[in-house]
C-alpha atoms as a PDB file:
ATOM      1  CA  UNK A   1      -9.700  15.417 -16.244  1.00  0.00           C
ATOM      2  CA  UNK A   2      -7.078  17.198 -14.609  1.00  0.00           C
ATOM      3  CA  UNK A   3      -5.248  16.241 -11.349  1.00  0.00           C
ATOM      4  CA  UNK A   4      -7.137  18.589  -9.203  1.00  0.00           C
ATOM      5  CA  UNK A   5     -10.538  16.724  -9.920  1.00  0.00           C
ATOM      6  CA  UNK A   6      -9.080  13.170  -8.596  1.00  0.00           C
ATOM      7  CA  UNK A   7      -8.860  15.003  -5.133  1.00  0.00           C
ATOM      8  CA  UNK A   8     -12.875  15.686  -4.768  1.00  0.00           C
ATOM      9  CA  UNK A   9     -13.501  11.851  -5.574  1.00  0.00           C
ATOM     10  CA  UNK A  10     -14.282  10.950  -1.691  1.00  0.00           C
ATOM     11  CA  UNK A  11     -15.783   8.056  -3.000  1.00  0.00           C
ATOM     12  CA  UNK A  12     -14.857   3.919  -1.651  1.00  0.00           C
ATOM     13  CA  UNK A  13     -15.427   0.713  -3.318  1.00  0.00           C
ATOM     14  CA  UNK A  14     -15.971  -1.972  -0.072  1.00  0.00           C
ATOM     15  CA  UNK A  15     -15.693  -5.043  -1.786  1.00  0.00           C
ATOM     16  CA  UNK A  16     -16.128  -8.930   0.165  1.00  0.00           C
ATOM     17  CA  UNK A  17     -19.267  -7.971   1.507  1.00  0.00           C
ATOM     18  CA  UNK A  18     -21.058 -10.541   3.710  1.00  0.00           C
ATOM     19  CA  UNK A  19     -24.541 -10.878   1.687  1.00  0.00           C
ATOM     20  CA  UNK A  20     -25.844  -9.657   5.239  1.00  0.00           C
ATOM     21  CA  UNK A  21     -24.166  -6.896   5.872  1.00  0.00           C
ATOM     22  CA  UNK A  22     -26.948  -3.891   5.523  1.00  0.00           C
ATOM     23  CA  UNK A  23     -26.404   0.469   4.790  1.00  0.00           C
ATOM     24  CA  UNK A  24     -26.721   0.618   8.337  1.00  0.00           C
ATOM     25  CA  UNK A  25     -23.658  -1.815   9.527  1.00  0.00           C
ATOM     26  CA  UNK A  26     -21.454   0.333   7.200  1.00  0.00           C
ATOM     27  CA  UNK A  27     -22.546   3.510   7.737  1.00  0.00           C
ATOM     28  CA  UNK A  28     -21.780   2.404  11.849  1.00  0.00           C
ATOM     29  CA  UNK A  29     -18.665   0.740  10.948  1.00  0.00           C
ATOM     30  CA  UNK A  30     -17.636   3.835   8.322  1.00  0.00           C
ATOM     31  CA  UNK A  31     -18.393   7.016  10.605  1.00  0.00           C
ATOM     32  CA  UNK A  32     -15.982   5.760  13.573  1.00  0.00           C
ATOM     33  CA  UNK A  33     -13.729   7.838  10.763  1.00  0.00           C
ATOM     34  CA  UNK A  34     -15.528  10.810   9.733  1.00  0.00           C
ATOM     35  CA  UNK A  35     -18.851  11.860   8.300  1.00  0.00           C
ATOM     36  CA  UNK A  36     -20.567   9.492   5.930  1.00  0.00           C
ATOM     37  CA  UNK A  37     -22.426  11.392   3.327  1.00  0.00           C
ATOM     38  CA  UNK A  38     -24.177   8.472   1.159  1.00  0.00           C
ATOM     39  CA  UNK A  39     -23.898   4.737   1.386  1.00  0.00           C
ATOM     40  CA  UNK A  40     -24.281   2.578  -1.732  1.00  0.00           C
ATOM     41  CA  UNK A  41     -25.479  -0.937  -1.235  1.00  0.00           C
ATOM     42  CA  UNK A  42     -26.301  -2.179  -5.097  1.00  0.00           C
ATOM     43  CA  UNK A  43     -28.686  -4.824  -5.224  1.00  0.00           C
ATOM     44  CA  UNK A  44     -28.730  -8.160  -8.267  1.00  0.00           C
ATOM     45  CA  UNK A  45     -32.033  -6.847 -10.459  1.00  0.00           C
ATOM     46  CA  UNK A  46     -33.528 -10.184 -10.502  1.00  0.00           C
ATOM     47  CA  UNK A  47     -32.707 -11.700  -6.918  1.00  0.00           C
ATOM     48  CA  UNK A  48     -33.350  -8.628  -4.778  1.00  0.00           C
ATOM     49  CA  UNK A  49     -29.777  -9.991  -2.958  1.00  0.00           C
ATOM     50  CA  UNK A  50     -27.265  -7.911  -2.132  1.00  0.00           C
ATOM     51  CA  UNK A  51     -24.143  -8.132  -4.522  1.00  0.00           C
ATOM     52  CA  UNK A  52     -21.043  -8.504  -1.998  1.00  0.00           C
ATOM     53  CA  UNK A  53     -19.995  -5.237  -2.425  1.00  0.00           C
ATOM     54  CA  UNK A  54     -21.024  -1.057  -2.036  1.00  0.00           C
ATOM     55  CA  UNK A  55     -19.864   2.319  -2.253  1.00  0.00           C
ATOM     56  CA  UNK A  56     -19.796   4.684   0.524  1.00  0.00           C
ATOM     57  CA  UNK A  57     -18.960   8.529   0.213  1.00  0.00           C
ATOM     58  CA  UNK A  58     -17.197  10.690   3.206  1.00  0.00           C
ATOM     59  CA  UNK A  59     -17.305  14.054   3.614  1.00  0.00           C
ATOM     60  CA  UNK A  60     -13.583  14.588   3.241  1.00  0.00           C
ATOM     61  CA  UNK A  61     -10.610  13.316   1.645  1.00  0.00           C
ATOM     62  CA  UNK A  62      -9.009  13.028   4.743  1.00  0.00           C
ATOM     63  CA  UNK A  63     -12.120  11.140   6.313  1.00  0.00           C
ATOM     64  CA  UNK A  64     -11.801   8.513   3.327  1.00  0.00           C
ATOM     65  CA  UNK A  65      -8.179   7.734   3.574  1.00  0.00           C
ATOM     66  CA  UNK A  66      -8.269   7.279   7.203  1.00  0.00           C
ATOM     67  CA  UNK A  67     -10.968   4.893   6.675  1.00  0.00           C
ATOM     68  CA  UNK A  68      -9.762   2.911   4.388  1.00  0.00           C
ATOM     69  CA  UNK A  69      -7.000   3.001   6.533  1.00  0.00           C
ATOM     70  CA  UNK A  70      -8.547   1.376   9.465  1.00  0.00           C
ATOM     71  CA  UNK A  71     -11.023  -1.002   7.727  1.00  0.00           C
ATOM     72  CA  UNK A  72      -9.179  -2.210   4.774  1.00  0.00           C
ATOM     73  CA  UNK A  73      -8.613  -6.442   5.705  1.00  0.00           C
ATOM     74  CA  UNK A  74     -11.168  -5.743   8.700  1.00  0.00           C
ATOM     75  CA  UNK A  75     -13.441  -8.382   9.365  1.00  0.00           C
ATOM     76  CA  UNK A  76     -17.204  -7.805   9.251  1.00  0.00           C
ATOM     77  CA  UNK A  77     -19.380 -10.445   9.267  1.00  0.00           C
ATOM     78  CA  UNK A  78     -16.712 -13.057   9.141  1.00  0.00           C
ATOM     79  CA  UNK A  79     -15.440 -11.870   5.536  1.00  0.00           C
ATOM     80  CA  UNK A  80     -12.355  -9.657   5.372  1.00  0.00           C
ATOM     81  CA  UNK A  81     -13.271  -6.203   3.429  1.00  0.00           C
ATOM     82  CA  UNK A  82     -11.339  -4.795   0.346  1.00  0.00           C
ATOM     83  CA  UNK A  83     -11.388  -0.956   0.867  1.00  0.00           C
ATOM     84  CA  UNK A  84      -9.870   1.181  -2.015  1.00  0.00           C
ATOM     85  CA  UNK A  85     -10.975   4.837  -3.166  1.00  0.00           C
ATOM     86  CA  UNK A  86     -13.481   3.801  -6.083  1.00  0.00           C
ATOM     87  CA  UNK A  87     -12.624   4.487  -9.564  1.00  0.00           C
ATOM     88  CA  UNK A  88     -14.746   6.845 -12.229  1.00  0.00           C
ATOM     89  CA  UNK A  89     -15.907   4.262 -14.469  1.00  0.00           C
ATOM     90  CA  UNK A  90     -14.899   4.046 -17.560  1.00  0.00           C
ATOM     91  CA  UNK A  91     -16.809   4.837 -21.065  1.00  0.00           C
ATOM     92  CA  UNK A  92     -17.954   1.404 -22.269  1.00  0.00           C
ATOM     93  CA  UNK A  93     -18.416   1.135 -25.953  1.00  0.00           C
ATOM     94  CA  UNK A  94     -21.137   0.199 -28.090  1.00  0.00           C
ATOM     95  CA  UNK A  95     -21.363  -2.359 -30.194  1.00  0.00           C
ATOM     96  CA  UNK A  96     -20.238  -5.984 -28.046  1.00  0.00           C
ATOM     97  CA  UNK A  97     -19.213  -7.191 -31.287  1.00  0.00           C
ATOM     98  CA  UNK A  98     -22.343  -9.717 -31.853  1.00  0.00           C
ATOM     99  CA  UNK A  99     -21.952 -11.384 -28.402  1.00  0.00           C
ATOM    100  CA  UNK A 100     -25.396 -12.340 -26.731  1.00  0.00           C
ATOM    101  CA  UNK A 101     -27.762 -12.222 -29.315  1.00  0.00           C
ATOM    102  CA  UNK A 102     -30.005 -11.577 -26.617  1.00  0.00           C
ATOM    103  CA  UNK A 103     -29.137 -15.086 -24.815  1.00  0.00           C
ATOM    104  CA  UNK A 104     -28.176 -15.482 -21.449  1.00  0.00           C
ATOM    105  CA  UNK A 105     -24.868 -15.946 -21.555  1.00  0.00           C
ATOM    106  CA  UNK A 106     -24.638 -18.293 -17.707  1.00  0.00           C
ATOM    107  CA  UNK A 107     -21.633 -18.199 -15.581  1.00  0.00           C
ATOM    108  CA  UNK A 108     -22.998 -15.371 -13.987  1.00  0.00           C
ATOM    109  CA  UNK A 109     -19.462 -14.190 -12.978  1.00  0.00           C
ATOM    110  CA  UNK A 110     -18.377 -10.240 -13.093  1.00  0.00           C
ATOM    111  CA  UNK A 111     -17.468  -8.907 -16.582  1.00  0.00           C
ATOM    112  CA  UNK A 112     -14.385  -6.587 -16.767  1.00  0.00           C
END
């Protein structure tokens, strides 16, 4: 990947998401800084709940950094937001080195 691609990514991670907080309170809160061209609001599988945090996508660089800007810290819906430019994710490997065996494994906290 050369240094030229990292300047299309006009992708955010908005992280500390109130488990209320809906597409349509960031995509209100989000274009106040430019065009908002998708809004990710990922879901727990199981639950149907929201999962405290989403992507959104501007139209331009310039749009994203101005926004994260202005609404990194911000309050909404009494939790303060962590707004960064998202990051590609990363190839996982195979294997897991004969973790699980197909068990839950409980804690239920995130895995980096």
């Amino acid at each position: 990947m050369s240094g030229e691609d990292h300047l299309t990514i006009m992708k955010m991670y908005v992280g500390n998401l109130s488990f209320q907080t809906t597409k349509q309170d960031l995509q209100d809160l989000f274009s106040q800084h430019g065009q908002v061209t998708d809004v990710h609001l990922p879901v727990d599988r199981e639950s149907g709940q929201p999962r405290g945090f989403a992507f959104v996508t501007m139209d331009s660089n310039d749009s994203m950094n101005k926004a994260i800007g202005a609404t990194n810290g911000q309050d909404l819906g009494g939790r303060n937001l962590k707004v960064n430019e998202a990051q590609a994710r990363e190839e996982r490997g195979g294997g897991g080195g004969g973790y699980g065996g197909g068990k839950p494994s409980g804690g239920g906290g995130r895995r980096y």
